[in-house]
Protein backbone atom coordinates (compact mmCIF):
# COMPACT_ATOMS: atom_id res chain seq x y z
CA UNK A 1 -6.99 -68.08 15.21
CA UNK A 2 -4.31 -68.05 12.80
CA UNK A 3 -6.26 -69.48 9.89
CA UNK A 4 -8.79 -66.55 10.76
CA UNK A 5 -6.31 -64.25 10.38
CA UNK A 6 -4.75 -65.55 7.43
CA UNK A 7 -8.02 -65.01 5.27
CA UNK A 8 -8.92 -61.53 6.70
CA UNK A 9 -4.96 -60.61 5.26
CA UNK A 10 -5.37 -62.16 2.25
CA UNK A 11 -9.10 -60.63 1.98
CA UNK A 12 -7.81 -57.23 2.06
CA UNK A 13 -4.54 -58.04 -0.56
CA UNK A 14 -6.95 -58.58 -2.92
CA UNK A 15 -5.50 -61.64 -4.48
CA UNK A 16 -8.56 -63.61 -3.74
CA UNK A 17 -11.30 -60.32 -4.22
CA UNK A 18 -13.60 -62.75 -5.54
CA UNK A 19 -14.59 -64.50 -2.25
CA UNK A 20 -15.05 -61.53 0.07
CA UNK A 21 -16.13 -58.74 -2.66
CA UNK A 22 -20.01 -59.09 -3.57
CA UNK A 23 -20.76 -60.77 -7.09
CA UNK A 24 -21.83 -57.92 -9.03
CA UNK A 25 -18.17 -56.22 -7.57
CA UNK A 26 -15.78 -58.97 -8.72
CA UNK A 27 -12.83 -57.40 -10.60
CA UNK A 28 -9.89 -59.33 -12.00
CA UNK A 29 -6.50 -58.91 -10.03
CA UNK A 30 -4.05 -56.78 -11.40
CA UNK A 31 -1.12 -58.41 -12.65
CA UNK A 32 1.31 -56.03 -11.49
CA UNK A 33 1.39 -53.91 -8.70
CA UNK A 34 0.19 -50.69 -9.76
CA UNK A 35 1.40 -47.00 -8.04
CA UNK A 36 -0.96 -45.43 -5.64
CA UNK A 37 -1.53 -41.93 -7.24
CA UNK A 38 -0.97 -39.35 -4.80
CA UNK A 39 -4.35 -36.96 -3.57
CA UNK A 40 -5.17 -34.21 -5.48
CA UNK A 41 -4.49 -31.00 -3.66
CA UNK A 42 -8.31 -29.63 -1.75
CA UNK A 43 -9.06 -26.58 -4.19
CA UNK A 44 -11.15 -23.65 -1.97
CA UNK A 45 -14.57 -23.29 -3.07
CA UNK A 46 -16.05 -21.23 -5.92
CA UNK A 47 -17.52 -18.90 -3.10
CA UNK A 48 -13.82 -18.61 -1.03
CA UNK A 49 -12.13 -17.99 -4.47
CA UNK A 50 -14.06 -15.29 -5.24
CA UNK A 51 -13.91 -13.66 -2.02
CA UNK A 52 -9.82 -13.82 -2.42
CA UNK A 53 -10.35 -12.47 -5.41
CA UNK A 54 -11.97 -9.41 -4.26
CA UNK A 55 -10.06 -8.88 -1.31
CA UNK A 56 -8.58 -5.35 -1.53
CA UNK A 57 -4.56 -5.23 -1.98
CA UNK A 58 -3.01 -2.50 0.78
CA UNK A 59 -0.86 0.25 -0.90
CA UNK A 60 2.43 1.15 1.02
CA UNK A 61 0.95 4.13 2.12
CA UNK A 62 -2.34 1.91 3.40
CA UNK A 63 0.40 -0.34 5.68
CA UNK A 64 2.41 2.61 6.84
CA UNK A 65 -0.14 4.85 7.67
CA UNK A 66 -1.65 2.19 10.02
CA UNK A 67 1.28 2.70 12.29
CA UNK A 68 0.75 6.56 11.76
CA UNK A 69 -1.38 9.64 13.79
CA UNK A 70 -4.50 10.27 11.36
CA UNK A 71 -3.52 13.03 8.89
CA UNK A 72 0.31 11.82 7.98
CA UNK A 73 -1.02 9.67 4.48
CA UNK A 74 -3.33 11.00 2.50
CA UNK A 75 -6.69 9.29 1.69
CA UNK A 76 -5.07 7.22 -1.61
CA UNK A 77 -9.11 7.54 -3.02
CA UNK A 78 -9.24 11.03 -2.49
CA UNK A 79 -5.12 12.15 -2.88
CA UNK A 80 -3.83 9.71 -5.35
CA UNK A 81 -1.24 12.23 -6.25
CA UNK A 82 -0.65 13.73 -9.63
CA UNK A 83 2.47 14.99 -11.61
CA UNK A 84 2.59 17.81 -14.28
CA UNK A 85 4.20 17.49 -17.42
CA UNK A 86 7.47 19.50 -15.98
CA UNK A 87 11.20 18.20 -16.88
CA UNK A 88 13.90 17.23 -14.84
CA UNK A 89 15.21 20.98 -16.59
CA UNK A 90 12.39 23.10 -16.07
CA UNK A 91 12.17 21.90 -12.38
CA UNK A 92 15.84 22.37 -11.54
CA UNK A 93 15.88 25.98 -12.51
CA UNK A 94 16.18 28.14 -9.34
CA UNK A 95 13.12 29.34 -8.54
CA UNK A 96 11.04 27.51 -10.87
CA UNK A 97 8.45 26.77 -8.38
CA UNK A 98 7.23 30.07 -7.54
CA UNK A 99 5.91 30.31 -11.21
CA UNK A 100 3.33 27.76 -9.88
CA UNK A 101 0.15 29.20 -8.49
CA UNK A 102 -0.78 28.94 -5.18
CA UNK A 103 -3.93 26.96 -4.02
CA UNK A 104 -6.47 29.46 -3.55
CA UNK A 105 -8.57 29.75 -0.66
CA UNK A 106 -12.01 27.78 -2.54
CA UNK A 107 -9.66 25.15 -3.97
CA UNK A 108 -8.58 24.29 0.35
CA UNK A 109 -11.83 24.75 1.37
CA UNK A 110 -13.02 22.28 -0.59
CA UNK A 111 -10.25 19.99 -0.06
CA UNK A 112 -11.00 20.27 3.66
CA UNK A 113 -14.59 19.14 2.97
CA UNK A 114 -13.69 16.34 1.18
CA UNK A 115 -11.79 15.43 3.88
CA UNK A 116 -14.30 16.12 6.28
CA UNK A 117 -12.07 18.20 8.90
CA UNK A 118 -11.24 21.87 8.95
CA UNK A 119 -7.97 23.60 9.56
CA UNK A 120 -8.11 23.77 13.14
CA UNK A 121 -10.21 20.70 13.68
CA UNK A 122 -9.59 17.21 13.59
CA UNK A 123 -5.78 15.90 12.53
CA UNK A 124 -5.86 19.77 12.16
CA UNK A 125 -6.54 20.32 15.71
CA UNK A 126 -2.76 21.42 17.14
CA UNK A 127 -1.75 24.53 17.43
CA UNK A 128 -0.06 24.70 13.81
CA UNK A 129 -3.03 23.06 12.42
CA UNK A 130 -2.79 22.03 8.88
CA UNK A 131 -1.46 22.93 5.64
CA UNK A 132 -3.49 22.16 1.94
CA UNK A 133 0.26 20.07 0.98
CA UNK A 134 0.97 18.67 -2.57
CA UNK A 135 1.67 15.08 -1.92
CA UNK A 136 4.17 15.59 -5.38
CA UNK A 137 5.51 18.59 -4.99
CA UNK A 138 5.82 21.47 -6.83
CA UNK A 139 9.82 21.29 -6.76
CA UNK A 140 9.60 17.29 -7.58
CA UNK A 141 7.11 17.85 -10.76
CA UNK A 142 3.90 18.01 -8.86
CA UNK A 143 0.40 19.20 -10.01
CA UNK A 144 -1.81 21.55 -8.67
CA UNK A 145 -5.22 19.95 -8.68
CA UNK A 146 -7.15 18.20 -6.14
CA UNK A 147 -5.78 14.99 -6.38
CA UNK A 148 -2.42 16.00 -5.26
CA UNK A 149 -3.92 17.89 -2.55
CA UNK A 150 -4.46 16.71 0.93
CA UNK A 151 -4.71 18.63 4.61
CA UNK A 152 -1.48 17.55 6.51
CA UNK A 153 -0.94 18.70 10.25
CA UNK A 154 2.21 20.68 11.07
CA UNK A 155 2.10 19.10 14.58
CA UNK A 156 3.83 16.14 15.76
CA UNK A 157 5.78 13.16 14.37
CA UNK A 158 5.59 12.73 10.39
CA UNK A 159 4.63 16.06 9.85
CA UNK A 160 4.18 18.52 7.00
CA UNK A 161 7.89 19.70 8.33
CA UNK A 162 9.08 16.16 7.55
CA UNK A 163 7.92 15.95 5.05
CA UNK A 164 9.23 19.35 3.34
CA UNK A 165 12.58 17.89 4.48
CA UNK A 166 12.01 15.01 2.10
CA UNK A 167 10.81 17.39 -1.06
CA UNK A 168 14.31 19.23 -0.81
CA UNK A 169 15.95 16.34 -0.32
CA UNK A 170 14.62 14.40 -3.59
CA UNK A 171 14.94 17.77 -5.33
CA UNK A 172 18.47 17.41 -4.85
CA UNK A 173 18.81 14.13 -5.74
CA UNK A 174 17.12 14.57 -9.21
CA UNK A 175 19.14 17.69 -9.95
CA UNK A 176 22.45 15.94 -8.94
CA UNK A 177 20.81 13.04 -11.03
CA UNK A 178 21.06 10.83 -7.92
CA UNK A 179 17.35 9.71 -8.61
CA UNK A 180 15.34 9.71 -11.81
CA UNK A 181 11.75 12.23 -11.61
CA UNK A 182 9.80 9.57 -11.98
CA UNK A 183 11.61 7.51 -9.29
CA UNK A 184 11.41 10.36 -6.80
CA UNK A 185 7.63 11.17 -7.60
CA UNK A 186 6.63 6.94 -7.13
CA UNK A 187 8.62 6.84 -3.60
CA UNK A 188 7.02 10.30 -1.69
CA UNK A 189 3.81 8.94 -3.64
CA UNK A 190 3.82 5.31 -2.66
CA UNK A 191 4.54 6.06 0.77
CA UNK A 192 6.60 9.17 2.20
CA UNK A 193 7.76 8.51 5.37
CA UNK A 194 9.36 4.78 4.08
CA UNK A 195 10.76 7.40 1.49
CA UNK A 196 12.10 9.89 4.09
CA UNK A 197 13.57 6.98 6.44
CA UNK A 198 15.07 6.16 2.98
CA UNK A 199 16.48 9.49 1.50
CA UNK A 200 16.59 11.46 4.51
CA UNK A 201 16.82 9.15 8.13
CA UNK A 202 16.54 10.34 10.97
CA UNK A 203 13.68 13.01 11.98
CA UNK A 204 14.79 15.87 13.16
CA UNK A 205 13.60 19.03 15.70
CA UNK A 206 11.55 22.27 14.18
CA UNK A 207 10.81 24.73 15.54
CA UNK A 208 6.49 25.31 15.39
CA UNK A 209 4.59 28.28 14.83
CA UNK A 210 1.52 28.64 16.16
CA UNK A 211 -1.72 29.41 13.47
CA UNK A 212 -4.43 27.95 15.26
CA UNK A 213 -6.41 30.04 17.99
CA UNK A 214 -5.78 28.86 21.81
């Protein structure tokens, strides 16, 4: 048994390959132990690389909105957000907002359709219902064109009260030069209620007014 044992060890060692190895796979013994090269890490195939490739990267807004009522974010596709060409000067001069012009009436309508809701339907179903909201602001620089526009309920938590409260917040901020404008327009962009939980803290009681019928 132990001569049995002793070839089988000496066999696999390889110092006598040319015994147990088949003729045509005789190869000379290495002088010199050599270093056993460590395995190559497994790389994912062509068809898994591609998928990672083309898997979709969640905004901010994407992630917090998840954790959100429907209505709070905007659609990022459809309300990207959009800033004018307005200075830090031009917007902190009192009352430079109302120089803005309102949304008219076709301009929410067809926000609301794009959307596919109405004002008292849907996220827009409370008794406040909804306001056509810039998600830049006019006082922080914002645009008025439909892809700063976006139907946000006045009802509930992260509402379009909350919201307001952040706007005058960041207004201040970038008048007190606290903030830069283009600092204040990325965060209520990116996501706005990481930005009011930021800025602001702590939500806070309104007091609602009723615009939808009963």
């Amino acid at each position: 048994m132990v001569a049995i044992r002793l070839i089988v060890l000496v066999c696999v060692g390889g110092a006598t390959l040319s015994a147990c190895a088949p003729k045509h796979d005789v190869r000379p013994a290495a002088s010199e132990p050599t270093s056993v090269a460590a395995p190559a890490p497994a790389q994912p195939s062509p068809e898994a690389a591609r998928k990672f490739k083309a898997a979709p990267v969640e905004s901010a807004a994407a992630v917090s909105g998840t954790h959100l009522p429907k209505g709070r974010m905007p659609d990022p596709d459809l309300t990207p957000g959009k800033a004018s060409y307005r200075t830090v000067k031009q917007i902190c001069e009192k009352g430079s907002a109302h120089d803005e012009r309102d949304v008219d009436e076709p301009e929410k309508k067809e926000v609301y359709q794009n959307y596919g809701i109405a004002r008292c339907e849907g996220w827009c179903s409370g008794p406040q219902g909804c306001e056509i909201d810039r998600l830049i602001s006019l006082e922080l620089g914002g645009a008025n064109v439909e892809d700063n526009l976006w139907p946000e309920p006045y009802d509930g938590e992260w509402s379009a009260h909350d919201k307001d409260r952040l706007e005058n917040k960041l207004h201040q901020m970038i008048c007190k030069k606290e903030i830069t404008l283009k600092e204040a327009q990325r965060a209520i962009s990116t996501d706005w209620v990481a930005a009011y939980k930021k800025y602001v803290g702590a939500l806070k009681p309104f007091k609602p007014t009723r615009h939808c019928p009963t």
